[in-house]
PDB file of N, CA and C in Angstrom:
ATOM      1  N   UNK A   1       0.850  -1.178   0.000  1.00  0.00           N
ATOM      2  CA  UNK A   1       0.000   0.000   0.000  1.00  0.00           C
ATOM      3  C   UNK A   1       0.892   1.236   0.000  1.00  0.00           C
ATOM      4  N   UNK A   2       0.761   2.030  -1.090  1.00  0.00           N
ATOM      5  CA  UNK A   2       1.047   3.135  -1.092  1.00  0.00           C
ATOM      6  C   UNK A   2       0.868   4.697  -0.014  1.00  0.00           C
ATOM      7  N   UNK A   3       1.466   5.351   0.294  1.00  0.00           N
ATOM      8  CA  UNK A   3       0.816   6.244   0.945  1.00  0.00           C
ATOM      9  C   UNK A   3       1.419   7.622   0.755  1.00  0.00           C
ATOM     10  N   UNK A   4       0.500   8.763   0.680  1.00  0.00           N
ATOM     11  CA  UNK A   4       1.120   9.763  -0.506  1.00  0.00           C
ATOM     12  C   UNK A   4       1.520  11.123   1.346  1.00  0.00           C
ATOM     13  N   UNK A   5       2.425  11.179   1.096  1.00  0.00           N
ATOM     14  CA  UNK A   5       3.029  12.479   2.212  1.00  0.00           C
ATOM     15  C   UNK A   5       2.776  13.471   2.293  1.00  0.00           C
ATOM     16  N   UNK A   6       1.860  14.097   3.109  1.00  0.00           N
ATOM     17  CA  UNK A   6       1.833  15.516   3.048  1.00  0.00           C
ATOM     18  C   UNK A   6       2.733  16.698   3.406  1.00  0.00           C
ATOM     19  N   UNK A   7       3.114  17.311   2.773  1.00  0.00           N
ATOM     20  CA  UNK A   7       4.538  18.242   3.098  1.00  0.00           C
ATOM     21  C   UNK A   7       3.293  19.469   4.014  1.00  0.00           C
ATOM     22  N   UNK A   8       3.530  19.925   5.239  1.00  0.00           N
ATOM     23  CA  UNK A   8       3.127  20.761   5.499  1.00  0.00           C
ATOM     24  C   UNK A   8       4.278  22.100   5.367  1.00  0.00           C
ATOM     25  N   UNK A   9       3.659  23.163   5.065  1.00  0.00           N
ATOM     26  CA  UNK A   9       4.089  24.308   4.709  1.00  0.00           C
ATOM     27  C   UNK A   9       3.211  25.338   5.310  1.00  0.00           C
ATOM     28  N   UNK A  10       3.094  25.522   6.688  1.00  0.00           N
ATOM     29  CA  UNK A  10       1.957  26.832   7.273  1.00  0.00           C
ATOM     30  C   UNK A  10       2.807  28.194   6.803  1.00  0.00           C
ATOM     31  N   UNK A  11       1.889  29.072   6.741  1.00  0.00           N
ATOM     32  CA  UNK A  11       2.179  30.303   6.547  1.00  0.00           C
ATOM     33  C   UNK A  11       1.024  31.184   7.072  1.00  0.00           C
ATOM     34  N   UNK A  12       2.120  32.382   7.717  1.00  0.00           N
ATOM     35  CA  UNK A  12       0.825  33.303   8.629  1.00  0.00           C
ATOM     36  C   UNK A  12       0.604  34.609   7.900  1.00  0.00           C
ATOM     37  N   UNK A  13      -0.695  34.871   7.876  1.00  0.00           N
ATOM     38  CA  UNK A  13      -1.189  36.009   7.056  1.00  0.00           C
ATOM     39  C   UNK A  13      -0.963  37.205   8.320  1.00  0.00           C
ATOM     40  N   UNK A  14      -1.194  37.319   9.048  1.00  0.00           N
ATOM     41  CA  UNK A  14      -1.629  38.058  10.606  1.00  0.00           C
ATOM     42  C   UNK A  14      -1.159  37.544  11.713  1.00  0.00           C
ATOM     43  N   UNK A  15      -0.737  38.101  12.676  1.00  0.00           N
ATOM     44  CA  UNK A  15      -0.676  37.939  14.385  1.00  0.00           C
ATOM     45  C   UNK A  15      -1.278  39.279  14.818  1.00  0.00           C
ATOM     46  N   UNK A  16      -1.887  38.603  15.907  1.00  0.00           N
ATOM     47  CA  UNK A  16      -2.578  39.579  17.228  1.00  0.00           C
ATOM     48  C   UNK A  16      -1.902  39.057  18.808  1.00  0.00           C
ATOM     49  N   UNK A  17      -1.512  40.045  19.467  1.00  0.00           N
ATOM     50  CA  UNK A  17      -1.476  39.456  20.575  1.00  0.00           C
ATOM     51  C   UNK A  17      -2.374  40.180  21.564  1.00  0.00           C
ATOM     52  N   UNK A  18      -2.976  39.359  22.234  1.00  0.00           N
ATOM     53  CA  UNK A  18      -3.727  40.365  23.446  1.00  0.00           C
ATOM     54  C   UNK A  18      -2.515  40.033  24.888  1.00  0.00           C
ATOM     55  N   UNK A  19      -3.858  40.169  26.464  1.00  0.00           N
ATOM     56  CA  UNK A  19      -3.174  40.140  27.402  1.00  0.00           C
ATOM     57  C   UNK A  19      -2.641  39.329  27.694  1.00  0.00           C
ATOM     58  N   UNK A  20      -3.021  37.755  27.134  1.00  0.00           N
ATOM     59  CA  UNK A  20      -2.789  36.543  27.559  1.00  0.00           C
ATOM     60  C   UNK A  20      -2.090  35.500  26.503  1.00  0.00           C
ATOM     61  N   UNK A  21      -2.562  35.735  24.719  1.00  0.00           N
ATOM     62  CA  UNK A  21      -2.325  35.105  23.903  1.00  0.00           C
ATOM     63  C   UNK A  21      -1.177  36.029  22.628  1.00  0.00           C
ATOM     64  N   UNK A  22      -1.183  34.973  21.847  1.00  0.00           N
ATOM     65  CA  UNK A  22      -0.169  35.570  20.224  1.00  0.00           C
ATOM     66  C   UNK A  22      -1.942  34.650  19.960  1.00  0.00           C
ATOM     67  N   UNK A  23      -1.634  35.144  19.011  1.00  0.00           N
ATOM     68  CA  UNK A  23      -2.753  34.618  17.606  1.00  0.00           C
ATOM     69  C   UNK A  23      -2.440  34.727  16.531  1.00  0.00           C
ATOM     70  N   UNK A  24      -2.304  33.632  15.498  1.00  0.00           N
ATOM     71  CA  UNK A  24      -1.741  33.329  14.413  1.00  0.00           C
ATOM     72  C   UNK A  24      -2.832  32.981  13.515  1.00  0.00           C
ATOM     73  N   UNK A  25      -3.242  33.941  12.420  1.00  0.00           N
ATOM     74  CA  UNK A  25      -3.946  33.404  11.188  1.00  0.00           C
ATOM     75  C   UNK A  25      -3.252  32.779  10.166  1.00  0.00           C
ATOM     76  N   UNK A  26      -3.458  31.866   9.751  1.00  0.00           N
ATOM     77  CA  UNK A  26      -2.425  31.190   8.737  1.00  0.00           C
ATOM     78  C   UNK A  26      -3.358  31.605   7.118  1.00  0.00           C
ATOM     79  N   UNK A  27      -2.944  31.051   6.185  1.00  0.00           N
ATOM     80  CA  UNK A  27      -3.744  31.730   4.967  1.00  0.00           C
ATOM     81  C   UNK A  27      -4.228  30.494   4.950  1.00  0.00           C
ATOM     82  N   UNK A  28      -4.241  29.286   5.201  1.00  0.00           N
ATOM     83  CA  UNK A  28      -5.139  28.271   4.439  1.00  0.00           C
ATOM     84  C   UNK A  28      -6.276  28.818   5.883  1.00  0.00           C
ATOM     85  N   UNK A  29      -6.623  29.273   6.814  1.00  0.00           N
ATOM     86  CA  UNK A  29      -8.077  29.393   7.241  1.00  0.00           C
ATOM     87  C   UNK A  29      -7.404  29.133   8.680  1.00  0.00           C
ATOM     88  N   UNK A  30      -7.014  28.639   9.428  1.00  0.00           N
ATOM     89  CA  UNK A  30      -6.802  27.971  10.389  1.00  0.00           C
ATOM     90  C   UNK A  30      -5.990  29.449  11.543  1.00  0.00           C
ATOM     91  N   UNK A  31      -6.415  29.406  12.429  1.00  0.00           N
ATOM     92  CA  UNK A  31      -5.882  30.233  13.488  1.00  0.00           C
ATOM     93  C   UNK A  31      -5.102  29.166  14.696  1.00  0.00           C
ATOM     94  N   UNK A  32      -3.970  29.636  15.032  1.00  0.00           N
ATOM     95  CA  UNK A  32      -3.361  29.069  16.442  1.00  0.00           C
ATOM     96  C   UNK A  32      -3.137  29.695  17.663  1.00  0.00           C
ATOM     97  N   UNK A  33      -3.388  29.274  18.527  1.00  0.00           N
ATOM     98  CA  UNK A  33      -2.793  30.534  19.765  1.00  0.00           C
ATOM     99  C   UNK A  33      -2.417  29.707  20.684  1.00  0.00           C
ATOM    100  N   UNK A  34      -1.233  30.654  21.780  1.00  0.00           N
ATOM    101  CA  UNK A  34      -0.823  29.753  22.046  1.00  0.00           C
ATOM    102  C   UNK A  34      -0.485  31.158  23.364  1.00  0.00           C
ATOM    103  N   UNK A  35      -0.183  30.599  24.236  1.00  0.00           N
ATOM    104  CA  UNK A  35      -0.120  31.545  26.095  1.00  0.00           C
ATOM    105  C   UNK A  35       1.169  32.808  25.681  1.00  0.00           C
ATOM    106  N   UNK A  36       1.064  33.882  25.691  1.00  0.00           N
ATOM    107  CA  UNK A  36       2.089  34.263  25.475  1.00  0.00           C
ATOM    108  C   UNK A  36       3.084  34.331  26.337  1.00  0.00           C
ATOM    109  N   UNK A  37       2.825  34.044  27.883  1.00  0.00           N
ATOM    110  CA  UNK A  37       3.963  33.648  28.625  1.00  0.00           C
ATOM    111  C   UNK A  37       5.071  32.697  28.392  1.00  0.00           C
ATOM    112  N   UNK A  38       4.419  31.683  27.256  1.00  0.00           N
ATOM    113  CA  UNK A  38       5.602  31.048  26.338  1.00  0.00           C
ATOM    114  C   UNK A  38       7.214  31.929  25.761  1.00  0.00           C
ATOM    115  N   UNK A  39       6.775  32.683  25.528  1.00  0.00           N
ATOM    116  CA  UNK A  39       7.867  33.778  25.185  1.00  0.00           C
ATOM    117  C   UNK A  39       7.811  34.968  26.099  1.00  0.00           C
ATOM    118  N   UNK A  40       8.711  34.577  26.599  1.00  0.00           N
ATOM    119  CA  UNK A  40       9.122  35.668  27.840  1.00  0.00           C
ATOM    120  C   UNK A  40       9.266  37.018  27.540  1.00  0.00           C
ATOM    121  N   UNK A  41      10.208  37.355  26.466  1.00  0.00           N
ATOM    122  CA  UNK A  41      10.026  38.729  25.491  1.00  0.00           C
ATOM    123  C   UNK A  41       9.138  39.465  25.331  1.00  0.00           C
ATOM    124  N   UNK A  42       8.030  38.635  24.392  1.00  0.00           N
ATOM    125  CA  UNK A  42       6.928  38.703  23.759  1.00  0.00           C
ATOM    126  C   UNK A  42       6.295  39.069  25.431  1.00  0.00           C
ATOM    127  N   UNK A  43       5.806  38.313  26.192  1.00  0.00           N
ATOM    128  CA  UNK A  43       5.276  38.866  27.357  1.00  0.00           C
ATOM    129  C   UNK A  43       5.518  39.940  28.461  1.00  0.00           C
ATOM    130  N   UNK A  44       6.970  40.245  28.358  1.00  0.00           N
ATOM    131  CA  UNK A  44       7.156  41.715  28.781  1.00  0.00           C
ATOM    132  C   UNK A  44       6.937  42.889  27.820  1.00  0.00           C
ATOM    133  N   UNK A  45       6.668  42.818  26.448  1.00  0.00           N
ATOM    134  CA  UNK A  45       6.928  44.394  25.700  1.00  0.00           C
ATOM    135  C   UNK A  45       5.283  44.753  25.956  1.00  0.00           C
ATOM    136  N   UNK A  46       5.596  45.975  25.648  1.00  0.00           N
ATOM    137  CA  UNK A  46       4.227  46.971  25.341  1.00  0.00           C
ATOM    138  C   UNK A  46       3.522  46.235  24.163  1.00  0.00           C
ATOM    139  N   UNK A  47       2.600  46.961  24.487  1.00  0.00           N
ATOM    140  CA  UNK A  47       1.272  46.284  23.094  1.00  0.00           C
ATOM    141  C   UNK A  47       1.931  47.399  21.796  1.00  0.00           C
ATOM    142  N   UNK A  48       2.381  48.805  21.808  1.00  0.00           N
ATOM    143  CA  UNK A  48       3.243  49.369  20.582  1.00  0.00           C
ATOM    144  C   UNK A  48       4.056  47.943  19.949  1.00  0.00           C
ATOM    145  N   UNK A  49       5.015  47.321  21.137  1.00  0.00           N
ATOM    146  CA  UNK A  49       6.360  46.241  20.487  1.00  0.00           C
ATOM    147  C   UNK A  49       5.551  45.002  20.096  1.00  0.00           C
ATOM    148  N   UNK A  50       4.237  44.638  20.369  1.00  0.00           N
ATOM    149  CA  UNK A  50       4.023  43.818  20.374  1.00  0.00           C
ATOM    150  C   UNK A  50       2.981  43.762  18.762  1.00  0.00           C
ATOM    151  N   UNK A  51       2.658  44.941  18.387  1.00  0.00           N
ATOM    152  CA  UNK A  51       2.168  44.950  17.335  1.00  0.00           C
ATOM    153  C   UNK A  51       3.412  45.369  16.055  1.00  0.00           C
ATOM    154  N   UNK A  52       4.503  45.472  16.398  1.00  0.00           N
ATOM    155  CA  UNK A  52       5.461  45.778  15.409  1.00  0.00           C
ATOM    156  C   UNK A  52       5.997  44.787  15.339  1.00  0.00           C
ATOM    157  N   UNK A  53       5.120  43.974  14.069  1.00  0.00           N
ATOM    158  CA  UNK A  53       5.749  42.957  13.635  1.00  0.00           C
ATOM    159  C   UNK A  53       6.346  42.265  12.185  1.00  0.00           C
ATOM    160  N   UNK A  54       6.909  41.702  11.664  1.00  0.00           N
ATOM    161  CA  UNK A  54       7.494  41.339   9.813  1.00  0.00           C
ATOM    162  C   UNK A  54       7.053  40.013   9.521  1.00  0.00           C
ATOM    163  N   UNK A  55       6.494  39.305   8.934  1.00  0.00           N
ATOM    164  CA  UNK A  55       7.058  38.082   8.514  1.00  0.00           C
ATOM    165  C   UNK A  55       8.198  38.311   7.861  1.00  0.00           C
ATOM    166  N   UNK A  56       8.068  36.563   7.840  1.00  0.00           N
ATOM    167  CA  UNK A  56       9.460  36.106   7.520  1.00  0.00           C
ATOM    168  C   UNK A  56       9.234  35.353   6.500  1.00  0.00           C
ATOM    169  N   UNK A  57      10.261  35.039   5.479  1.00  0.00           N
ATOM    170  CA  UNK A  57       9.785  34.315   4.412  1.00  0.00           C
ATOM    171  C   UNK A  57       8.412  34.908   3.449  1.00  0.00           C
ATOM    172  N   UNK A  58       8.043  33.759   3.140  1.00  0.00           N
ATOM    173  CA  UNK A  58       6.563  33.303   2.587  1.00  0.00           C
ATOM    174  C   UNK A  58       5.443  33.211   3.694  1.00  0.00           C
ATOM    175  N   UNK A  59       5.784  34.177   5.050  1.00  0.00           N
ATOM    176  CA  UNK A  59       4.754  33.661   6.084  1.00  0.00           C
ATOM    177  C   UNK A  59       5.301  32.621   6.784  1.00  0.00           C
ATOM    178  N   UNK A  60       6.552  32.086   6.756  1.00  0.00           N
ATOM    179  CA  UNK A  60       6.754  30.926   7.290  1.00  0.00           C
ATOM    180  C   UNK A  60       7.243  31.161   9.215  1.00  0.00           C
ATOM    181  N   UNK A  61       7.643  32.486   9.160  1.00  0.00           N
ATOM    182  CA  UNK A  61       8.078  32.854  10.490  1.00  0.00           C
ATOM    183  C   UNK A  61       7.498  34.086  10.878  1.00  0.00           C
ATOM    184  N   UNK A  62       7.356  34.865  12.060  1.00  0.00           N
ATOM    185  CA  UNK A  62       7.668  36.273  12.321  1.00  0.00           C
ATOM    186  C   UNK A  62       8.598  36.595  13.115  1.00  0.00           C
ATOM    187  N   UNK A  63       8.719  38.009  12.908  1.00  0.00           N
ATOM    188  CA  UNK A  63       9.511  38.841  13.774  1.00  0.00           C
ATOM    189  C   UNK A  63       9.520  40.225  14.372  1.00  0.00           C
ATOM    190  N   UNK A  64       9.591  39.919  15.703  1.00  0.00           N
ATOM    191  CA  UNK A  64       9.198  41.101  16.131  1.00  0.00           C
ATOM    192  C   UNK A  64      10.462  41.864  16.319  1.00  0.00           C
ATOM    193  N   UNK A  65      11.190  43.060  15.672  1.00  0.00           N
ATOM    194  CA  UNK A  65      12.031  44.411  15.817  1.00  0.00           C
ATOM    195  C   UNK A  65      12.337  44.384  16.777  1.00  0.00           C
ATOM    196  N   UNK A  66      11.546  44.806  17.878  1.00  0.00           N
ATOM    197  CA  UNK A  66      11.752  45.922  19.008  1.00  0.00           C
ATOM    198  C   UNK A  66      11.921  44.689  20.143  1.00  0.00           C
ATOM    199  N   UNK A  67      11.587  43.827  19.952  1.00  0.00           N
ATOM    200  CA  UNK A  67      12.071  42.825  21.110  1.00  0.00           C
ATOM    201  C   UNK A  67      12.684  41.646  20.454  1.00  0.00           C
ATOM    202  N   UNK A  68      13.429  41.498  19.635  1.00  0.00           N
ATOM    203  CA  UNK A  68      14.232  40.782  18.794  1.00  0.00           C
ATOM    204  C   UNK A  68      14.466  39.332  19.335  1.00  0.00           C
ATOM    205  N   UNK A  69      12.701  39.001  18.314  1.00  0.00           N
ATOM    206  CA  UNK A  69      12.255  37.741  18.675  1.00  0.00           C
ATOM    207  C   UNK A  69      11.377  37.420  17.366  1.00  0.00           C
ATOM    208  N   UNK A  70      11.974  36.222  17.041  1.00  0.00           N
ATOM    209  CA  UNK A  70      11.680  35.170  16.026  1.00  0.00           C
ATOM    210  C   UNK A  70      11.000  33.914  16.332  1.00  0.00           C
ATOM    211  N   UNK A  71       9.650  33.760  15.754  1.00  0.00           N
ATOM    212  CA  UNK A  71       9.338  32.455  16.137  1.00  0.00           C
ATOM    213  C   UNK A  71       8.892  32.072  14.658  1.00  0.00           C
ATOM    214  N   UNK A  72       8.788  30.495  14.395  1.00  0.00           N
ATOM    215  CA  UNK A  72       8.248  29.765  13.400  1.00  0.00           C
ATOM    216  C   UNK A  72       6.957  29.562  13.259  1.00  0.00           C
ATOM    217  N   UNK A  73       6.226  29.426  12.526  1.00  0.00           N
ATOM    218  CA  UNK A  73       4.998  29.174  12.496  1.00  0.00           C
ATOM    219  C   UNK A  73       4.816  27.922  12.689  1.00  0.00           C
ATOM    220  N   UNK A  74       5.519  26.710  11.993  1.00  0.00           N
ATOM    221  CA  UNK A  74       5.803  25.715  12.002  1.00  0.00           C
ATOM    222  C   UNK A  74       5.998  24.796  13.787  1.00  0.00           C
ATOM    223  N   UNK A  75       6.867  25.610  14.197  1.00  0.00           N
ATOM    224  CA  UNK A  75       7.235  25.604  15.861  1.00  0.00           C
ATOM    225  C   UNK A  75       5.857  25.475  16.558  1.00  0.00           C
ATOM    226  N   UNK A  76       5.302  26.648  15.556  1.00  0.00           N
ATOM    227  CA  UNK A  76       4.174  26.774  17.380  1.00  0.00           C
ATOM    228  C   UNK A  76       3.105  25.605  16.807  1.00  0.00           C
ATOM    229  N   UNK A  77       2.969  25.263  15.700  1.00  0.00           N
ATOM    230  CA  UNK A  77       2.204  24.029  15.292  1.00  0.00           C
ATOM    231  C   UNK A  77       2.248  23.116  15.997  1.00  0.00           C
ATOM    232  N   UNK A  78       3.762  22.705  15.943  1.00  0.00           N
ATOM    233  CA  UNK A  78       3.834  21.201  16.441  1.00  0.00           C
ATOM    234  C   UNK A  78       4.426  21.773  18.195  1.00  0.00           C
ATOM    235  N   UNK A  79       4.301  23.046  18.737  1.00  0.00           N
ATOM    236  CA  UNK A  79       4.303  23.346  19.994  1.00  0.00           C
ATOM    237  C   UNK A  79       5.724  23.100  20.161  1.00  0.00           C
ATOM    238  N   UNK A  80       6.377  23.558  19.800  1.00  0.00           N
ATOM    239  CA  UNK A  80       8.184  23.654  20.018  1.00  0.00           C
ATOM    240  C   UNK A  80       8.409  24.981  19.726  1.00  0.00           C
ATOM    241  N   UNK A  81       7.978  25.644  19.712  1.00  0.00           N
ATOM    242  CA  UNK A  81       7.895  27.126  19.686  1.00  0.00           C
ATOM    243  C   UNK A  81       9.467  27.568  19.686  1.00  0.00           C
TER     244      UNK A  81
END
């Protein structure tokens, strides 16, 4: 039996973070969130640092400038952030 592999490739259109979460829209439809106390960075800046953000790639990562912090999209999928 054959079995055909799916290559996953997420990519994020958007992040939001509020008081508690990051929120990740990906373009195929799917949103992730995940505690932002996960990233210690990310949970000390202002909501200004926290909305100044780049992807990376094709959507495959972001990055936030002002608190010079990179995460994968991929990462927070499979929760290895």
């Amino acid at each position: 039996m054959n079995t055909l592999a799916v290559e996953l490739h997420p990519q994020a259109q958007s992040i939001k973070c509020t008081d508690a979460s990051l929120i990740v829209e990906l373009v195929d439809g799917r949103t992730i969130s995940a505690p932002l106390i996960w990233f210690p960075r990310l949970a000390q800046a202002k909501k200004e640092q926290l909305e100044n953000w780049v992807l990376l790639g094709d959507g495959e990562g972001v990055h936030w400038p002002d608190e010079d912090e990179d995460l994968s999209i991929n990462g927070l999928l499979v929760g290895t952030h």
